[in-house]
Protein backbone atom coordinates (compact mmCIF):
# COMPACT_ATOMS: atom_id res chain seq x y z
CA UNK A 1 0.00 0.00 0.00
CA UNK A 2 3.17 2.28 0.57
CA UNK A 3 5.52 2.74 -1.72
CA UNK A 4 9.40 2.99 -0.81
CA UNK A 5 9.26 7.13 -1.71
CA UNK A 6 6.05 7.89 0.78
CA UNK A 7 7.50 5.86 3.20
CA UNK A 8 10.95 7.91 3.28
CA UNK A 9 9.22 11.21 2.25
CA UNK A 10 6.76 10.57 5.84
CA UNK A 11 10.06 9.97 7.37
CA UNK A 12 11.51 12.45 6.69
CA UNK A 13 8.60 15.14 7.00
CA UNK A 14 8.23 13.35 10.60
CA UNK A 15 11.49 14.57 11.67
CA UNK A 16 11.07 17.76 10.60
CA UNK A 17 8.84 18.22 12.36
CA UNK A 18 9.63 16.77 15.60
CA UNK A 19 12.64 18.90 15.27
CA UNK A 20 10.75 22.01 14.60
CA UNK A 21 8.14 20.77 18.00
CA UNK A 22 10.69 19.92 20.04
CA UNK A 23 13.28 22.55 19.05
CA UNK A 24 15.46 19.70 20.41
CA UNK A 25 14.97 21.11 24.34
CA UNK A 26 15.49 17.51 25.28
CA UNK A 27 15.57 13.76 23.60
CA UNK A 28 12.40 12.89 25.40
CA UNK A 29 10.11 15.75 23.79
CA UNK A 30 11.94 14.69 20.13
CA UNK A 31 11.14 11.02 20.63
CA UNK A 32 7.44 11.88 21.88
CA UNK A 33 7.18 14.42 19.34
CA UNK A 34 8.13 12.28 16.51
CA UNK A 35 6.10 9.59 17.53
CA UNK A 36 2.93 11.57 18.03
CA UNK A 37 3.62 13.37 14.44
CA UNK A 38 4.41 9.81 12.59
CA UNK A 39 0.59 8.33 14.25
CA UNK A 40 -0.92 11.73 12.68
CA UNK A 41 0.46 11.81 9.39
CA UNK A 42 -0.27 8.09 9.22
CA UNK A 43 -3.43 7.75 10.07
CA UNK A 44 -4.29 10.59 7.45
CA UNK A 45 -2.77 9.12 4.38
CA UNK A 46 -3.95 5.66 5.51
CA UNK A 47 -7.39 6.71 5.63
CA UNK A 48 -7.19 8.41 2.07
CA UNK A 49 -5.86 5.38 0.83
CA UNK A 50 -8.39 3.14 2.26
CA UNK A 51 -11.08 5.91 0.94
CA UNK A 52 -9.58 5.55 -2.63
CA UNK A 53 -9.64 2.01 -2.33
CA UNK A 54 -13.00 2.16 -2.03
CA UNK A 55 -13.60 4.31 -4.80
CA UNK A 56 -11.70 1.85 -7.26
CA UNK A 57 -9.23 4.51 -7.40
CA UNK A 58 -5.87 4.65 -5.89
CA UNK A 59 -3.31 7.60 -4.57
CA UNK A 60 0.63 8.26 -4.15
CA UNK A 61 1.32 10.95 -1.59
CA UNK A 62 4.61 13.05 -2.07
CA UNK A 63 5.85 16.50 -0.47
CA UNK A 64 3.82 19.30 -0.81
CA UNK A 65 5.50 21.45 -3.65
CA UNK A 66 5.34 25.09 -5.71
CA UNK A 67 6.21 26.27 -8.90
CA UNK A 68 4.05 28.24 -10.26
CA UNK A 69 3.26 31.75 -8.16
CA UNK A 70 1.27 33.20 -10.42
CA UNK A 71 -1.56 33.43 -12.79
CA UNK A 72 0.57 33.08 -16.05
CA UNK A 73 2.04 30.41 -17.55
CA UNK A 74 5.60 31.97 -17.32
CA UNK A 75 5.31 32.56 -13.72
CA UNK A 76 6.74 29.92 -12.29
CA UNK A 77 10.17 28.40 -10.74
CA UNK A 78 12.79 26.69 -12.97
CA UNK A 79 12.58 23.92 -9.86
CA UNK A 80 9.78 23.15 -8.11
CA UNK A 81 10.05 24.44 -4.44
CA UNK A 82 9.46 21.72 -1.83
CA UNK A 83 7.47 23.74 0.72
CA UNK A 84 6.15 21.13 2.46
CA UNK A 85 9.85 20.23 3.72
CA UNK A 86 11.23 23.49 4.38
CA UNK A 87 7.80 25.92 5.58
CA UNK A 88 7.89 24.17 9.08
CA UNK A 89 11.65 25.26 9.47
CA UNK A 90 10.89 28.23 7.82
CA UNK A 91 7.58 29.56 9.98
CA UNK A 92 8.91 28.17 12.95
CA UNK A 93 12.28 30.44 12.98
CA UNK A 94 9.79 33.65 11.97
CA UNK A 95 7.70 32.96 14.62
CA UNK A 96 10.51 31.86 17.09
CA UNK A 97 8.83 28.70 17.81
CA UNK A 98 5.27 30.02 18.33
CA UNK A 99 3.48 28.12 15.08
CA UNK A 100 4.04 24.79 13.77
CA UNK A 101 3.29 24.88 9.86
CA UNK A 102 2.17 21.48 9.35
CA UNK A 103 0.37 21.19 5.66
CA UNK A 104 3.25 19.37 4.13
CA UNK A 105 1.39 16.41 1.64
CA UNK A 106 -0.62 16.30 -1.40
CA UNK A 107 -1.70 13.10 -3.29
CA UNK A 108 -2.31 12.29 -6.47
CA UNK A 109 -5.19 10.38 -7.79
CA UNK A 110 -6.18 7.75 -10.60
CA UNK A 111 -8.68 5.59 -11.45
CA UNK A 112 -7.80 1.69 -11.12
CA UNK A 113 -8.04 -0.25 -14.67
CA UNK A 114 -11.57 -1.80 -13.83
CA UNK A 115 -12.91 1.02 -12.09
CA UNK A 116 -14.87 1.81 -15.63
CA UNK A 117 -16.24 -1.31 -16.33
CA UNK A 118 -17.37 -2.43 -12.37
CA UNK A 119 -19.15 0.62 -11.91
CA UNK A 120 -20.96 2.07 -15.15
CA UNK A 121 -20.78 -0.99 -17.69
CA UNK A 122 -19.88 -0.47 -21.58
CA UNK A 123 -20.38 2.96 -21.88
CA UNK A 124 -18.33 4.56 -19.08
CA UNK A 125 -16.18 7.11 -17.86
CA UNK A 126 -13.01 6.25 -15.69
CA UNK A 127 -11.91 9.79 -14.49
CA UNK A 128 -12.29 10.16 -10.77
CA UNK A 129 -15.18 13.14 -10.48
CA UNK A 130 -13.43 16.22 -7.92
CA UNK A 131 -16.29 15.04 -5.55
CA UNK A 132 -14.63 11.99 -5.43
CA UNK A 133 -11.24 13.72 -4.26
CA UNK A 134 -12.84 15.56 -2.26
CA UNK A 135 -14.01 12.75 -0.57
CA UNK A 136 -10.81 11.15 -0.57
CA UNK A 137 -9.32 14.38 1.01
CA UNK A 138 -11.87 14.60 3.35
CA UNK A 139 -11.23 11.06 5.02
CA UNK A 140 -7.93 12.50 6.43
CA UNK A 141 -9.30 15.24 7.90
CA UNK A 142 -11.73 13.46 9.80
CA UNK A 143 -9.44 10.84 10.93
CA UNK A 144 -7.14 13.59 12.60
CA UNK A 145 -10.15 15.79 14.20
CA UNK A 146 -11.04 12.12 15.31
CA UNK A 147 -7.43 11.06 16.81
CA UNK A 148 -7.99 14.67 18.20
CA UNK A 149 -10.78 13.96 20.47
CA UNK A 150 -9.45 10.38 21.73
CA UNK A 151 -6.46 12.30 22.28
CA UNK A 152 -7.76 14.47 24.62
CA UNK A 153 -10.17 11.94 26.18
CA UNK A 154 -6.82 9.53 27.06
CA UNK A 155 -4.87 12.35 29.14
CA UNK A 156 -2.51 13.24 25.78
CA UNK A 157 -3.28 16.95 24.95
CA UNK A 158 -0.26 17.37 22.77
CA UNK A 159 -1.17 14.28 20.42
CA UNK A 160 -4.76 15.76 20.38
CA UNK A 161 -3.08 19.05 19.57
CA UNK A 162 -1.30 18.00 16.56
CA UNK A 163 -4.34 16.30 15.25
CA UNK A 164 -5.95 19.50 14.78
CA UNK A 165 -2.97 21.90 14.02
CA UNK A 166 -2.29 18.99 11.29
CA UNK A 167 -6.18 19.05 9.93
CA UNK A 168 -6.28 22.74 10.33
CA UNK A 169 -3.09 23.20 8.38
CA UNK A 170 -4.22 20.97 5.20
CA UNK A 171 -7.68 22.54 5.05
CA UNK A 172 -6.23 25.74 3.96
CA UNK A 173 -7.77 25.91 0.46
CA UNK A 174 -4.76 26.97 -2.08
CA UNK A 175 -2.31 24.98 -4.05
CA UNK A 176 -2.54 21.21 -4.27
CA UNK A 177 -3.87 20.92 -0.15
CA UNK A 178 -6.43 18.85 1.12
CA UNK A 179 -8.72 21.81 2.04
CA UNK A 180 -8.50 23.13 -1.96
CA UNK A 181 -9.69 19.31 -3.10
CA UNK A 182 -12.01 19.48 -0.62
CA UNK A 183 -13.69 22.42 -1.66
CA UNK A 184 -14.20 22.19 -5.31
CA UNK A 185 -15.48 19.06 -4.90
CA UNK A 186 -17.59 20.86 -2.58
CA UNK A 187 -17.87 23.74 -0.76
CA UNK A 188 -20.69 22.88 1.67
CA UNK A 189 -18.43 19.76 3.02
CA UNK A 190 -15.65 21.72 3.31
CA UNK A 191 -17.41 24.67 5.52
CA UNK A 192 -18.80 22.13 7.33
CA UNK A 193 -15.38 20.83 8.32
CA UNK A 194 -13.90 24.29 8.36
CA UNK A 195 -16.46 25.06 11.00
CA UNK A 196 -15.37 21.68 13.13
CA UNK A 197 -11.80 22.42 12.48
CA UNK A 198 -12.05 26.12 13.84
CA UNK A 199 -14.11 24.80 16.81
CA UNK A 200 -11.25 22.15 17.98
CA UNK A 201 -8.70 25.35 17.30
CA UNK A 202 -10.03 27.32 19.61
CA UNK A 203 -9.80 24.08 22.19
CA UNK A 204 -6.34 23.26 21.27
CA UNK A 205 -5.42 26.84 22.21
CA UNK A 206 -7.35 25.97 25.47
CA UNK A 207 -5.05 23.13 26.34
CA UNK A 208 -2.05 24.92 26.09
């Protein structure tokens, strides 16, 4: 279900932002930091995946990156800027520690071989509808604002806290994020869990 690439890119991303968590004040928040941050991010892809599964589609996460910064076609880097690797070290020195950027995946999407034919028969279409991504995106979300709320309920207010800094993060609706799949597909689901997401923000500030 993983490939080799998601599984070092998560890796990677993980200890990123551990480090950037942490800010390395002692091994014991890094190793609890990392932990908690691996259990987030994983749950959220593994959900999507399971949702695309069920969609006869399937999806390959990689690092949230930019080139383009602009309307026009020539506006754009030579190199596309990784952004989801280097915005948490990035924010995190601005802010001196204060905010934890943490929208650092995107997916991409397609249609298994026989997703035509099982669903719609001889005269079908295979592309996967933006509702359907929007689903897709939508199942991580959840599963963090979920994790979020057993979180809290176990005695572990940072894990519940990076549950909803991570689904807070990734409903931003711009570039390639969740929260921009999530809203063309539709924009009622995604101010309905905009409205969740700001409700558990205001808690998580609550618990710190």
């Amino acid at each position: 279900m993983f490939k080799a690439t998601e599984i070092s890119s998560i890796f990677l991303i993980g200890l990123i932002l551990a480090l950037t968590i942490s800010l390395l004040t002692s091994l014991d928040s890094f190793l609890y930091a990392l932990l908690a941050i691996l259990i987030v991010i994983l749950a959220n892809i593994f959900l999507k995946k399971i949702t695309a599964y069920y969609l006869e589609s399937e999806i390959e996460m990689k690092i949230w990156g930019i080139k383009r910064y602009g309307k026009k076609a020539h506006w754009h880097l030579r190199k596309e800027f990784p952004a989801g690797a280097f915005f948490p070290i990035i924010i995190t020195a601005l802010t001196m520690g204060y905010v934890y950027w943490m929208a650092n995946f995107i997916f991409e999407v397609k249609p298994k071989v026989y997703r035509a034919a099982k669903r719609w028969g001889l005269y079908a279409f295979s592309e996967m509808t933006e509702w359907h991504i929007a689903l897709i995106a939508a199942s991580g979300i959840a599963i963090n604002l979920v994790l979020a709320v057993v979180g809290y309920l176990a005695g572990f207010p940072d894990f519940a806290r990076f549950n909803i800094y991570y689904a807070a993060f990734n409903m931003l609706p711009f570039s390639d994020l969740d929260g921009n799949k999530i809203l063309f597909g539709s924009i009622i689901m995604w101010s309905f869990l905009a409205i969740i997401t700001l409700i558990a923000l205001g808690y998580a500030f609550l618990l710190i």
